[in-house]
N, C-alpha and C. Protein backbone atom coordinates (compact mmCIF):
# COMPACT_ATOMS: atom_id res chain seq x y z
N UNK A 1 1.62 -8.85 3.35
CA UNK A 1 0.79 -9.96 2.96
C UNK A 1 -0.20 -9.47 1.91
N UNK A 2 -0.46 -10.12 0.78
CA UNK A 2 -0.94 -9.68 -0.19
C UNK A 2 -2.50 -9.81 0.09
N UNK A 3 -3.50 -9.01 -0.21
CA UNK A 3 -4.81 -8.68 0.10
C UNK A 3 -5.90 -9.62 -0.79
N UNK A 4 -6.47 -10.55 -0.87
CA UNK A 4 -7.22 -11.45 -1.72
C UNK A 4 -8.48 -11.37 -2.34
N UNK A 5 -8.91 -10.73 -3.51
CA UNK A 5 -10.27 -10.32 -3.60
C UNK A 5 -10.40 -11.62 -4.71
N UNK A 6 -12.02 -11.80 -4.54
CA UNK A 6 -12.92 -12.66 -5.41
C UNK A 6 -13.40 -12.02 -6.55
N UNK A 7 -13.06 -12.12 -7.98
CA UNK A 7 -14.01 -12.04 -8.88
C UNK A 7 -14.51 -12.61 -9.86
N UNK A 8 -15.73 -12.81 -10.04
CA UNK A 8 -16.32 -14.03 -10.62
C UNK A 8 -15.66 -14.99 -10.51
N UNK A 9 -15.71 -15.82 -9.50
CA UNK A 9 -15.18 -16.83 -8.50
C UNK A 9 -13.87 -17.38 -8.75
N UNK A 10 -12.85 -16.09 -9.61
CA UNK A 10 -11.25 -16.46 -9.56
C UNK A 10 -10.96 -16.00 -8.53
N UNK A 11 -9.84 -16.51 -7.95
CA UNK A 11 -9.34 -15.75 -6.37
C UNK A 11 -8.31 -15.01 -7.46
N UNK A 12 -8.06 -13.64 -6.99
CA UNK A 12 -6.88 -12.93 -7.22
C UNK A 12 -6.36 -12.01 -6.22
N UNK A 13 -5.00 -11.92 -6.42
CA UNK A 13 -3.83 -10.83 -5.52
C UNK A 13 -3.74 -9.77 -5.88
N UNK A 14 -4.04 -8.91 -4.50
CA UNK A 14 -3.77 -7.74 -4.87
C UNK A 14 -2.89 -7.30 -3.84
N UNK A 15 -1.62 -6.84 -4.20
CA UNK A 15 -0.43 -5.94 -3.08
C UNK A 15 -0.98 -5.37 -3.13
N UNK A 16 -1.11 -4.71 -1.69
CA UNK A 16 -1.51 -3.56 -1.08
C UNK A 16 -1.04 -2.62 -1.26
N UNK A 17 0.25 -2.29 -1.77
CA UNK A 17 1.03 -0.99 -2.11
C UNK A 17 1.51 -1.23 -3.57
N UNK A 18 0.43 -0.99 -3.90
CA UNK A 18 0.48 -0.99 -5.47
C UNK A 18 0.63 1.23 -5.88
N UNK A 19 1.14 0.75 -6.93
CA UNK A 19 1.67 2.57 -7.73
C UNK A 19 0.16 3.03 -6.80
N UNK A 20 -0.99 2.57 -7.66
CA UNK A 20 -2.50 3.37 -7.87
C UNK A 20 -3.15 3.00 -6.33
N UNK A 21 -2.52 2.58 -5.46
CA UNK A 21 -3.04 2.68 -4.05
C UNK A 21 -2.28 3.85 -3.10
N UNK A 22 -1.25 4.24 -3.63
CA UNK A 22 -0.38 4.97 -3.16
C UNK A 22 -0.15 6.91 -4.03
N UNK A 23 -0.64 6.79 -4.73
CA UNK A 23 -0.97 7.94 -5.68
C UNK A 23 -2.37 8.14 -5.31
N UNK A 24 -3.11 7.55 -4.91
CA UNK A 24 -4.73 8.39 -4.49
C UNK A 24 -4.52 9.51 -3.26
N UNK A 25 -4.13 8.98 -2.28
CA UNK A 25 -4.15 10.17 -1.20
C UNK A 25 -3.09 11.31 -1.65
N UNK A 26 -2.21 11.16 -2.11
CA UNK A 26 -0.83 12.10 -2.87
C UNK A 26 -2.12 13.27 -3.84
N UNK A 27 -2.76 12.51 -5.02
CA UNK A 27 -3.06 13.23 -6.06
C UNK A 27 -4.42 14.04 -5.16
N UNK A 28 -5.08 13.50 -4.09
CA UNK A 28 -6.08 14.13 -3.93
C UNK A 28 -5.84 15.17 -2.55
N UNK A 29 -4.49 15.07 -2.38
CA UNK A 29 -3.67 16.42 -0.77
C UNK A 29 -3.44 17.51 -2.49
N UNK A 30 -3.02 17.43 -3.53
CA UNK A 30 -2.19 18.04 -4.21
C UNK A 30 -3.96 18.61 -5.28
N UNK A 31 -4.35 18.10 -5.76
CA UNK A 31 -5.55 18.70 -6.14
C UNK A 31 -5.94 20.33 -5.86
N UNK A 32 -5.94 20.38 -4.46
CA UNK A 32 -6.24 22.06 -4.26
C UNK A 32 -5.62 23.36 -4.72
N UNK A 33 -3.94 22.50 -5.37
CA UNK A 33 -3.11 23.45 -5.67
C UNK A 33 -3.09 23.89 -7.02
N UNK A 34 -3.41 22.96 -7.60
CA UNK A 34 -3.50 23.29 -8.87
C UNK A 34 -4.30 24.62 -9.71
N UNK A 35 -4.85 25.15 -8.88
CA UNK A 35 -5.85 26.55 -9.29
C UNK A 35 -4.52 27.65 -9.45
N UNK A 36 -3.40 27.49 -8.58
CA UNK A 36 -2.06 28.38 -8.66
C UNK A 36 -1.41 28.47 -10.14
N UNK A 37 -1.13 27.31 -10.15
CA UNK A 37 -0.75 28.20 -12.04
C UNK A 37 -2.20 28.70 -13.06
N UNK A 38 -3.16 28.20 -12.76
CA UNK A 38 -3.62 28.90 -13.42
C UNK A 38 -4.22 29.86 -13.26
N UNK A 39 -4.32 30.42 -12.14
CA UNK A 39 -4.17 31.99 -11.40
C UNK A 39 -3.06 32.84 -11.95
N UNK A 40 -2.01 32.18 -12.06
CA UNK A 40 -1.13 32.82 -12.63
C UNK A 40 -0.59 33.36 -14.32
N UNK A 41 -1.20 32.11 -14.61
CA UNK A 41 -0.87 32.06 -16.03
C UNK A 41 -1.86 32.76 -16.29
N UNK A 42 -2.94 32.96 -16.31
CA UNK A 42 -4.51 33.32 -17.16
C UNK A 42 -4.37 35.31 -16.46
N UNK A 43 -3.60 35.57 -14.79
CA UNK A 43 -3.66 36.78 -14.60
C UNK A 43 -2.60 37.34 -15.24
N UNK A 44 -1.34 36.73 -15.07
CA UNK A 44 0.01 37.30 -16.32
C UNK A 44 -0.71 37.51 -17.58
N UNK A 45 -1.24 36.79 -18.33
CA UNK A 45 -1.73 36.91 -20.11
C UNK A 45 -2.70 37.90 -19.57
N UNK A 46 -3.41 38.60 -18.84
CA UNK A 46 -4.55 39.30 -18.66
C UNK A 46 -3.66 40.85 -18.58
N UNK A 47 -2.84 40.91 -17.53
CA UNK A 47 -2.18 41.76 -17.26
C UNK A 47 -1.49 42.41 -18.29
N UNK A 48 -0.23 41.66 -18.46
CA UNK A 48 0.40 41.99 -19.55
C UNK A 48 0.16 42.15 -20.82
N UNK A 49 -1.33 42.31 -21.45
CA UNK A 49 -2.01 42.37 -22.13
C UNK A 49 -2.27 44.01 -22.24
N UNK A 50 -2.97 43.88 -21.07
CA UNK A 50 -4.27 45.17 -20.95
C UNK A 50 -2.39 46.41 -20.41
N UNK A 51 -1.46 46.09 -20.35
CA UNK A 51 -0.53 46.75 -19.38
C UNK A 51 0.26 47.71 -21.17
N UNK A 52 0.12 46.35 -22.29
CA UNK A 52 0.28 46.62 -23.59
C UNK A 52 -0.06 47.92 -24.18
N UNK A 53 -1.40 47.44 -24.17
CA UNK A 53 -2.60 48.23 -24.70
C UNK A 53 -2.49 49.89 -24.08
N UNK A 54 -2.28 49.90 -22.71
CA UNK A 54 -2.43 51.29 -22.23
C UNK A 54 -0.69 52.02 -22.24
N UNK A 55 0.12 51.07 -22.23
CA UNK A 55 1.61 52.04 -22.90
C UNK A 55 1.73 52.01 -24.21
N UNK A 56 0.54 52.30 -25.10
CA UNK A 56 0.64 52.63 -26.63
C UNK A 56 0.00 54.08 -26.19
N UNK A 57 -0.51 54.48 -25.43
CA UNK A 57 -1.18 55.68 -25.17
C UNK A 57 -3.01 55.78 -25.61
N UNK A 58 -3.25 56.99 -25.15
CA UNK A 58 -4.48 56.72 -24.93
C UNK A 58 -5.34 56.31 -26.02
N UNK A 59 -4.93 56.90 -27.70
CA UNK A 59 -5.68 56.74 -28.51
C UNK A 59 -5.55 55.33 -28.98
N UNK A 60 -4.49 54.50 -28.58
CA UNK A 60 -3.99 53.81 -29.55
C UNK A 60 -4.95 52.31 -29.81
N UNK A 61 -5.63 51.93 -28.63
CA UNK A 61 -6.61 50.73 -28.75
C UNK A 61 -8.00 51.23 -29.34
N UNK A 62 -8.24 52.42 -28.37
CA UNK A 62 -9.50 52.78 -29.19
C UNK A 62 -9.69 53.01 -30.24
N UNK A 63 -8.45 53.61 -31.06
CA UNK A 63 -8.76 53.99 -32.91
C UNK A 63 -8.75 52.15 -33.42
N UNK A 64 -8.20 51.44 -32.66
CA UNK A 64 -7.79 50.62 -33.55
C UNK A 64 -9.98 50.12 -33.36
N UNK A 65 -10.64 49.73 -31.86
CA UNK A 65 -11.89 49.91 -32.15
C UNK A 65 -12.50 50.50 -33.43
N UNK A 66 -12.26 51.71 -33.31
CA UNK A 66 -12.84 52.76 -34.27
C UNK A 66 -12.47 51.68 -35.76
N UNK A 67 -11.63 51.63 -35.76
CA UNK A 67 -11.68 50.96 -37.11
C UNK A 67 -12.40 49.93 -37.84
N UNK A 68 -12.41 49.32 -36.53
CA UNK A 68 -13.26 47.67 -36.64
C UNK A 68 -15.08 48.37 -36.78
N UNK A 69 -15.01 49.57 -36.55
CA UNK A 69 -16.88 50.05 -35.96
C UNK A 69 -17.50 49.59 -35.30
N UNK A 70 -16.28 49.64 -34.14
CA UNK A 70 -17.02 48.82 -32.64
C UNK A 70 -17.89 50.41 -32.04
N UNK A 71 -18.98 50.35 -31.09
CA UNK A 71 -19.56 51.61 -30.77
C UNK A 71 -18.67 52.06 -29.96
N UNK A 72 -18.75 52.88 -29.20
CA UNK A 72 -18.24 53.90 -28.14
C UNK A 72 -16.72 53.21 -28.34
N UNK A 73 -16.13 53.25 -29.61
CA UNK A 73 -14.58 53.07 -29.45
C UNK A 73 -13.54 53.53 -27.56
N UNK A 74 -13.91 54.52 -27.77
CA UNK A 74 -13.13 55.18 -26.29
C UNK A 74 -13.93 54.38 -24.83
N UNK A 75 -14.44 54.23 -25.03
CA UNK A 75 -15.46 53.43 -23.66
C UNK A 75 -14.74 52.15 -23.87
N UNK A 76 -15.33 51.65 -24.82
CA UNK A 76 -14.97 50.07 -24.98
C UNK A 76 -13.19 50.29 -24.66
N UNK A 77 -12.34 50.66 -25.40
CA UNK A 77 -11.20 50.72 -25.57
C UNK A 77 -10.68 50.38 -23.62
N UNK A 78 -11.10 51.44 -23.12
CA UNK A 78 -10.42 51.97 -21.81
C UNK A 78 -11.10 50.59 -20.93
N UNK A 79 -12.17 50.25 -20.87
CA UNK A 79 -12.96 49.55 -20.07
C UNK A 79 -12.23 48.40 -20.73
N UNK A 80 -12.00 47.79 -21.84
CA UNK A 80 -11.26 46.56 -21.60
C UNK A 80 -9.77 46.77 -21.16
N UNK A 81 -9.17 47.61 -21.71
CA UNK A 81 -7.66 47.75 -20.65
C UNK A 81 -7.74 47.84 -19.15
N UNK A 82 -9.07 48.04 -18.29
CA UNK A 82 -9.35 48.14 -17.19
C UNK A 82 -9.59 46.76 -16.88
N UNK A 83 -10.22 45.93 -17.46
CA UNK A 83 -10.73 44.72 -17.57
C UNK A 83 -9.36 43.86 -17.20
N UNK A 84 -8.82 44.26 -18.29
CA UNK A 84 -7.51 43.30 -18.39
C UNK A 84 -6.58 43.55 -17.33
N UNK A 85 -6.22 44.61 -16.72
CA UNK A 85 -5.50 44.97 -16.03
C UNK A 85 -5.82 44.64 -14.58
N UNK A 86 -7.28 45.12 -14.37
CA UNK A 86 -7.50 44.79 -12.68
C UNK A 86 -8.10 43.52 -12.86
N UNK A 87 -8.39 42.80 -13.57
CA UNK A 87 -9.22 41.80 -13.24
C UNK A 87 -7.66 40.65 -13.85
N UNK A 88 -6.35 40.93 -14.89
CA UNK A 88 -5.29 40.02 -14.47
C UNK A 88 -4.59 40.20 -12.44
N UNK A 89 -5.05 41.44 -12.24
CA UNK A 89 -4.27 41.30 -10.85
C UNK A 89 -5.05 40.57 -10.15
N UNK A 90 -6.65 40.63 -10.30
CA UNK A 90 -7.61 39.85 -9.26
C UNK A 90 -7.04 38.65 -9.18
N UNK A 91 -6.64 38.07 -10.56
CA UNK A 91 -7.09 36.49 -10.69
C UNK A 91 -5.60 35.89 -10.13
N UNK A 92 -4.49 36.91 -10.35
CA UNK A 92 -3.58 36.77 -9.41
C UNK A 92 -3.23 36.35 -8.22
N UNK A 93 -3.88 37.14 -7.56
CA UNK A 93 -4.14 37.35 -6.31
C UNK A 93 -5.23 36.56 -5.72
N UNK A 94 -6.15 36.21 -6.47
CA UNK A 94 -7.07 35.41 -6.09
C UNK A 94 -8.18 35.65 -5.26
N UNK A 95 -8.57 36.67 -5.71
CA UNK A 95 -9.17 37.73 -5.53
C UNK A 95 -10.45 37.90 -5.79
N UNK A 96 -12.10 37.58 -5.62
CA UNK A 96 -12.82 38.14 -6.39
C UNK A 96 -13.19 36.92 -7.63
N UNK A 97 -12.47 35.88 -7.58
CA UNK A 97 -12.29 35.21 -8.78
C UNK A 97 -13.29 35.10 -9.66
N UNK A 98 -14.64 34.42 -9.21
CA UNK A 98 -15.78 34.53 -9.86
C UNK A 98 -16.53 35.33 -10.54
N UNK A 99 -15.89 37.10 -9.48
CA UNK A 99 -17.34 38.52 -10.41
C UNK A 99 -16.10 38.53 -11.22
N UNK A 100 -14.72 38.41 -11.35
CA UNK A 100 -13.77 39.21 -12.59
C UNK A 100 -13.52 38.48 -13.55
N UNK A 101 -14.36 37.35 -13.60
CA UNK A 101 -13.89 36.14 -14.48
C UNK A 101 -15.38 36.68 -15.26
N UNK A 102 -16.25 37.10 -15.33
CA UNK A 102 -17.57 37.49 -15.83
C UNK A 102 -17.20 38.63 -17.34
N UNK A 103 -16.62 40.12 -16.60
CA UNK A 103 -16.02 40.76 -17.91
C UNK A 103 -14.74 40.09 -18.92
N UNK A 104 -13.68 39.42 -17.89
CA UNK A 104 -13.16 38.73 -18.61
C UNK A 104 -13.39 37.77 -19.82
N UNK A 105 -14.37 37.33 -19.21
CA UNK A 105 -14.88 36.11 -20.29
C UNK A 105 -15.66 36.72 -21.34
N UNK A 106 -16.44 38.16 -21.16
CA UNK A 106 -16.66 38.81 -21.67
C UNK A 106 -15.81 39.71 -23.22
N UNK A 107 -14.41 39.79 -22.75
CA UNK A 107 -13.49 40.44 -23.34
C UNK A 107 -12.95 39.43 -24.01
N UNK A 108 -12.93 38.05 -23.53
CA UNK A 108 -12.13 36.92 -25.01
C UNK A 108 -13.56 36.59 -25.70
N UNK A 109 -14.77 36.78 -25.46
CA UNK A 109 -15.67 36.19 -26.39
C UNK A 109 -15.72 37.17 -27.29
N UNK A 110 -15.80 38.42 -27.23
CA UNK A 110 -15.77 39.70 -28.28
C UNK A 110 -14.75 39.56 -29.01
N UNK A 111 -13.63 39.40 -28.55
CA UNK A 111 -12.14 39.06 -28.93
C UNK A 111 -12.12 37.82 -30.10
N UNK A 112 -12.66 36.80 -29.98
CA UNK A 112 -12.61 35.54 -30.69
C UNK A 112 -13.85 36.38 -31.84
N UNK A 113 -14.65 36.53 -31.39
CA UNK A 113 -15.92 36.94 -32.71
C UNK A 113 -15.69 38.37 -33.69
N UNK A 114 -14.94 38.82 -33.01
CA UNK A 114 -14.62 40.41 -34.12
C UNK A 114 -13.37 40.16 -34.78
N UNK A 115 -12.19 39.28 -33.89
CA UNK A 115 -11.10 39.43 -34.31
C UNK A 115 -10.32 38.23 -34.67
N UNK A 116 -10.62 37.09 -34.02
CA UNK A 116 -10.04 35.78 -34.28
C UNK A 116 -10.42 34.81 -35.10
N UNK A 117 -11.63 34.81 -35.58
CA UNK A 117 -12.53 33.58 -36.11
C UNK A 117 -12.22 34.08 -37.36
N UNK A 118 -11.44 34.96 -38.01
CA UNK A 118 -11.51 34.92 -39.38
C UNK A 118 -10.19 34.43 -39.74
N UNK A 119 -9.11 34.02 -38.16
CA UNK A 119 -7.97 33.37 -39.13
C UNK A 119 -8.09 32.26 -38.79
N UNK A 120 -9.05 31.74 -38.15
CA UNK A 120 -9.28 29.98 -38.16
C UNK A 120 -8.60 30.05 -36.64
N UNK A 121 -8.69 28.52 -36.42
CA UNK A 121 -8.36 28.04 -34.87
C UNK A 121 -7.26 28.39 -34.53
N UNK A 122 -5.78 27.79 -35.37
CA UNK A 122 -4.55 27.90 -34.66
C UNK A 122 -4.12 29.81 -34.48
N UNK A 123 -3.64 29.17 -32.84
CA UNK A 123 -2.94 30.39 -32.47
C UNK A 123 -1.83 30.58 -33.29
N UNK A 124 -0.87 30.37 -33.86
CA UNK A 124 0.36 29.73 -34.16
C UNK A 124 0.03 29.35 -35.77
N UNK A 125 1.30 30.47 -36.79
CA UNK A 125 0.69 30.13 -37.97
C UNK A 125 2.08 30.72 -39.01
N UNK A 126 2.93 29.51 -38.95
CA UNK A 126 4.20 29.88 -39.31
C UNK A 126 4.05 30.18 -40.84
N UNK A 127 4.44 31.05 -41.37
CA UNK A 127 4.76 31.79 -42.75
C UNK A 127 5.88 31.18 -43.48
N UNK A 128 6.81 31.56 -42.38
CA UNK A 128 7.75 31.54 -43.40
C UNK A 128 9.28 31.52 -42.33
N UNK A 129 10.34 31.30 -42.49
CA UNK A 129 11.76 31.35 -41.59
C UNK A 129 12.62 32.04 -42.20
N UNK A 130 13.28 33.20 -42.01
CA UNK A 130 14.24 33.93 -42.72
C UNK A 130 15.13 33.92 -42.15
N UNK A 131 16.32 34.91 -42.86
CA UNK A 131 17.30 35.50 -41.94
C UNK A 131 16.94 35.99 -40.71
N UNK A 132 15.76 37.25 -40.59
CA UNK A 132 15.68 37.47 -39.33
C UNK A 132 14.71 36.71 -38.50
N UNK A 133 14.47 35.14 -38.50
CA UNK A 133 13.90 34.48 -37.71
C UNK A 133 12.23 34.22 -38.43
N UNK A 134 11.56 33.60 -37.41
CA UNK A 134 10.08 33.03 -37.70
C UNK A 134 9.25 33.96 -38.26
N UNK A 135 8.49 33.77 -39.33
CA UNK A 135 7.87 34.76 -39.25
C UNK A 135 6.28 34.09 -39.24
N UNK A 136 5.93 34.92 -38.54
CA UNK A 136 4.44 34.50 -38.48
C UNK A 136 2.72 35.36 -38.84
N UNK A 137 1.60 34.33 -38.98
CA UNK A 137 0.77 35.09 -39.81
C UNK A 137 -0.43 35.79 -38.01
N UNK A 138 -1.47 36.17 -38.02
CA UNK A 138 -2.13 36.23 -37.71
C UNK A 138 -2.98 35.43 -36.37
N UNK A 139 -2.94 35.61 -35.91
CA UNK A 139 -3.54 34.12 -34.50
C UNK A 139 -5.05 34.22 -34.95
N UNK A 140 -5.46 32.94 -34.61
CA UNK A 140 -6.82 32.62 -34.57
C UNK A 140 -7.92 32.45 -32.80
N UNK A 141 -8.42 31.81 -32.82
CA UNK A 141 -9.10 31.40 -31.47
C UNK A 141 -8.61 30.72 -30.47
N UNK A 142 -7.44 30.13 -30.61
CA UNK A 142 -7.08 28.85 -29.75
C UNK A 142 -6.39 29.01 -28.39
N UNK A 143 -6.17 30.58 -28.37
CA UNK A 143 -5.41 30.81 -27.05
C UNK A 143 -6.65 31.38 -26.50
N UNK A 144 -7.73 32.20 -26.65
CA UNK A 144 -8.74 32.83 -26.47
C UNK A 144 -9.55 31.46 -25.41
N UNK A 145 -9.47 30.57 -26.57
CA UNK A 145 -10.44 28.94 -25.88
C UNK A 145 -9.82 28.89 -24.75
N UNK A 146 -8.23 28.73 -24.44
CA UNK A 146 -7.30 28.14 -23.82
C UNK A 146 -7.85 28.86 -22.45
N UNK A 147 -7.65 30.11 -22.56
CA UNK A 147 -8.31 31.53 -21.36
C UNK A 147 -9.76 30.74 -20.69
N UNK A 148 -10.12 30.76 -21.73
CA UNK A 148 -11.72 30.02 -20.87
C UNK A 148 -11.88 28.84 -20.51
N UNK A 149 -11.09 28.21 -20.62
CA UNK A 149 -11.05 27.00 -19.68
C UNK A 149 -10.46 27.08 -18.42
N UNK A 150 -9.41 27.84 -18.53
CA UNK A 150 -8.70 27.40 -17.34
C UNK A 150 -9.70 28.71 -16.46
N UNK A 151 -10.07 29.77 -16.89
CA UNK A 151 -11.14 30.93 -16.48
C UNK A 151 -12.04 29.70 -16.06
N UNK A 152 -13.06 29.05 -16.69
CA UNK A 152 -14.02 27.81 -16.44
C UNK A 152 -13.56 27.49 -14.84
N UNK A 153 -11.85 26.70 -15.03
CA UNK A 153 -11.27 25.89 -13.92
C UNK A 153 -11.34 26.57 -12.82
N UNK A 154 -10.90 27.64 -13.05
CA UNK A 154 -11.21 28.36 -11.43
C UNK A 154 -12.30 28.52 -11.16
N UNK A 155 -13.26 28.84 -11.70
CA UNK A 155 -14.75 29.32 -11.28
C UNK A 155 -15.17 28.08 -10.56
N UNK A 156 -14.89 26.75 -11.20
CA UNK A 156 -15.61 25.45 -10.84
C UNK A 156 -14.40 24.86 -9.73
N UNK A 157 -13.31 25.39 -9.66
CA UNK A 157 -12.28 24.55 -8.69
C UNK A 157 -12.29 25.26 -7.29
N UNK A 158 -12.78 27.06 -7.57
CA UNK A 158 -12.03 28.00 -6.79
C UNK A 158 -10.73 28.80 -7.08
N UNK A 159 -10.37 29.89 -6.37
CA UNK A 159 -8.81 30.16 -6.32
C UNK A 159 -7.31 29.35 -6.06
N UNK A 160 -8.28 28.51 -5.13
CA UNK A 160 -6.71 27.48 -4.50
C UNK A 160 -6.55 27.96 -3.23
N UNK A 161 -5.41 27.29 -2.15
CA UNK A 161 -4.65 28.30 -1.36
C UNK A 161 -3.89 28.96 -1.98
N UNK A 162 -3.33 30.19 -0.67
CA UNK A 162 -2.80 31.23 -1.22
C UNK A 162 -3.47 32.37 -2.20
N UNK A 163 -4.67 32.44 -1.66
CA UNK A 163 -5.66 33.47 -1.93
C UNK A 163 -6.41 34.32 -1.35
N UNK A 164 -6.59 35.84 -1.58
CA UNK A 164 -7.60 36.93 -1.10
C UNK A 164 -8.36 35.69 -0.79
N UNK A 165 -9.32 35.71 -1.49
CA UNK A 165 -10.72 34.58 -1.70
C UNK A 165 -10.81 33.60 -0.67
N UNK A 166 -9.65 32.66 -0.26
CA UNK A 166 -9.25 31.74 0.78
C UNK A 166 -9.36 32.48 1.80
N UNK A 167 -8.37 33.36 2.01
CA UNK A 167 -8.18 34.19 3.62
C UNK A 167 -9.58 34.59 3.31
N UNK A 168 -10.31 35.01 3.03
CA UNK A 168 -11.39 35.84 3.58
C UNK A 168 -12.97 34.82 3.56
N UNK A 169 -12.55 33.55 3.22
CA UNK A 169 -13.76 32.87 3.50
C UNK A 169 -13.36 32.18 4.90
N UNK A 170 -11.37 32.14 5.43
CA UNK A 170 -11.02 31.24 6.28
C UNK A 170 -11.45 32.26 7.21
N UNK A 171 -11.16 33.71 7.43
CA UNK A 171 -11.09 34.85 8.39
C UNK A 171 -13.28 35.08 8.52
N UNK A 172 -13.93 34.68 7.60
CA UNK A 172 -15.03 34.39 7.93
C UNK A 172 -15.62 33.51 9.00
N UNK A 173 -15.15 32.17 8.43
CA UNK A 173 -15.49 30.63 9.10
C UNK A 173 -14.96 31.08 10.27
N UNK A 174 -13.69 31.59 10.74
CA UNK A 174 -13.08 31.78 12.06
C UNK A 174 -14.12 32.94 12.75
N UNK A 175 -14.69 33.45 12.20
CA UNK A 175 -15.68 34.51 13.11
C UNK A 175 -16.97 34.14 13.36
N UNK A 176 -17.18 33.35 13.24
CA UNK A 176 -18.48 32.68 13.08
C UNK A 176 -18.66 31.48 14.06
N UNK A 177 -16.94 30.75 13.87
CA UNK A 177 -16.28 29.93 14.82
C UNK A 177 -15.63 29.85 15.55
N UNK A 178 -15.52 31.15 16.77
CA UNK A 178 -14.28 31.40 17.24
C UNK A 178 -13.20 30.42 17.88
N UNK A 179 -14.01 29.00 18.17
CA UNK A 179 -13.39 28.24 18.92
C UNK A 179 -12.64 27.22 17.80
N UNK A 180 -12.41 27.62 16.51
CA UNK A 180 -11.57 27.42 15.60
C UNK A 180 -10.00 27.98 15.70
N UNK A 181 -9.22 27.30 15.75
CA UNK A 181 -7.41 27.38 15.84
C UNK A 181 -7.27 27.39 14.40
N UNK A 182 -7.53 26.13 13.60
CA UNK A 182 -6.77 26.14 12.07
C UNK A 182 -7.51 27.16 11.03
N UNK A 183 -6.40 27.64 10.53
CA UNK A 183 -7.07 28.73 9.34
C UNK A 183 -6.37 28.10 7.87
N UNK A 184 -7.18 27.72 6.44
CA UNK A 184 -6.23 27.29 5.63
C UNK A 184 -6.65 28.27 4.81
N UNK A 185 -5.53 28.85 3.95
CA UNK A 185 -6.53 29.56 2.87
C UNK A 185 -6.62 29.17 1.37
N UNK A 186 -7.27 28.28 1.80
CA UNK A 186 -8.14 27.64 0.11
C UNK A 186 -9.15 26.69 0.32
């Protein structure tokens, strides 16, 4: 039976199982999950990054520092491959999310201001197409931005379930509450 609301004194119908009455409880059970890809995506690009950088060997990020006349080339160098590396597994794992999202965000803002902002926004900057395929120029800021948002999303959403971070606030609440049965972790 169709549901009857008044506005400004037209009577109108409203089915009760309309798309947008039936997609609210769906989109807001499914909401929590969404921190998972981007746990994933933002700790893969972190990882496989900093995983880059340190199988070129030891000199090979820091000279490239040295070049730019960043200070302590070798400090900086190692400490962001550390950056990138344990803090892509944190965000993985879900881990910590908030203190490793701090150097991180740290490492794309240096990143965008020494190295990106001089080829403009697009990541993506086709040259030219040859025989041997695409060729491309230089990246700019736009994947750097991309990092800090979804970096942003977790800080302001959480990890999600299926997180360090989850289990250990659920394995908290449960000690605090022993007469708690359900444990979720997110």
């Amino acid at each position: 039976m169709p549901v009857v609301a008044r506005d400004l004194g037209k009577t109108v119908s409203m089915a009760p199982n309309t798309i947008a009455s039936r997609w609210r409880p769906a989109h807001q059970s499914l909401v929590k999950w969404t921190s998972i890809p981007l746990r994933l995506i933002v700790g893969y690009g972190f990882l496989a990054h900093g995983i880059a950088k340190a199988l070129r060997g030891y000199d090979a990020f820091p000279s490239i520092l040295a070049q730019m006349s960043m200070p302590a080339p070798h400090l900086l160098g190692w400490a962001t491959i550390l950056v990138e590396i344990l803090g892509g597994i944190a965000v993985i794992l879900g881990a910590f999310v908030t203190i490793v999202s701090v150097p991180m965000t740290v490492v794309l803002i240096v990143a965008i201001f020494t190295v990106h902002t001089q080829y403009g926004f697009s990541s993506i900057k086709l040259l030219a197409v040859t025989t041997a395929g695409a060729q491309f120029g230089p990246p700019g800021y736009e994947t750097d931005l991309l990092y800090l948002a979804c970096i942003a999303a977790l800080i302001m959403n959480g990890p999600g379930p299926w997180s360090v971070d989850g289990f250990l606030k659920a394995r908290g609440s449960s000690s605090r509450n022993p007469g708690s049965t359900r444990q979720e972790f997110g």
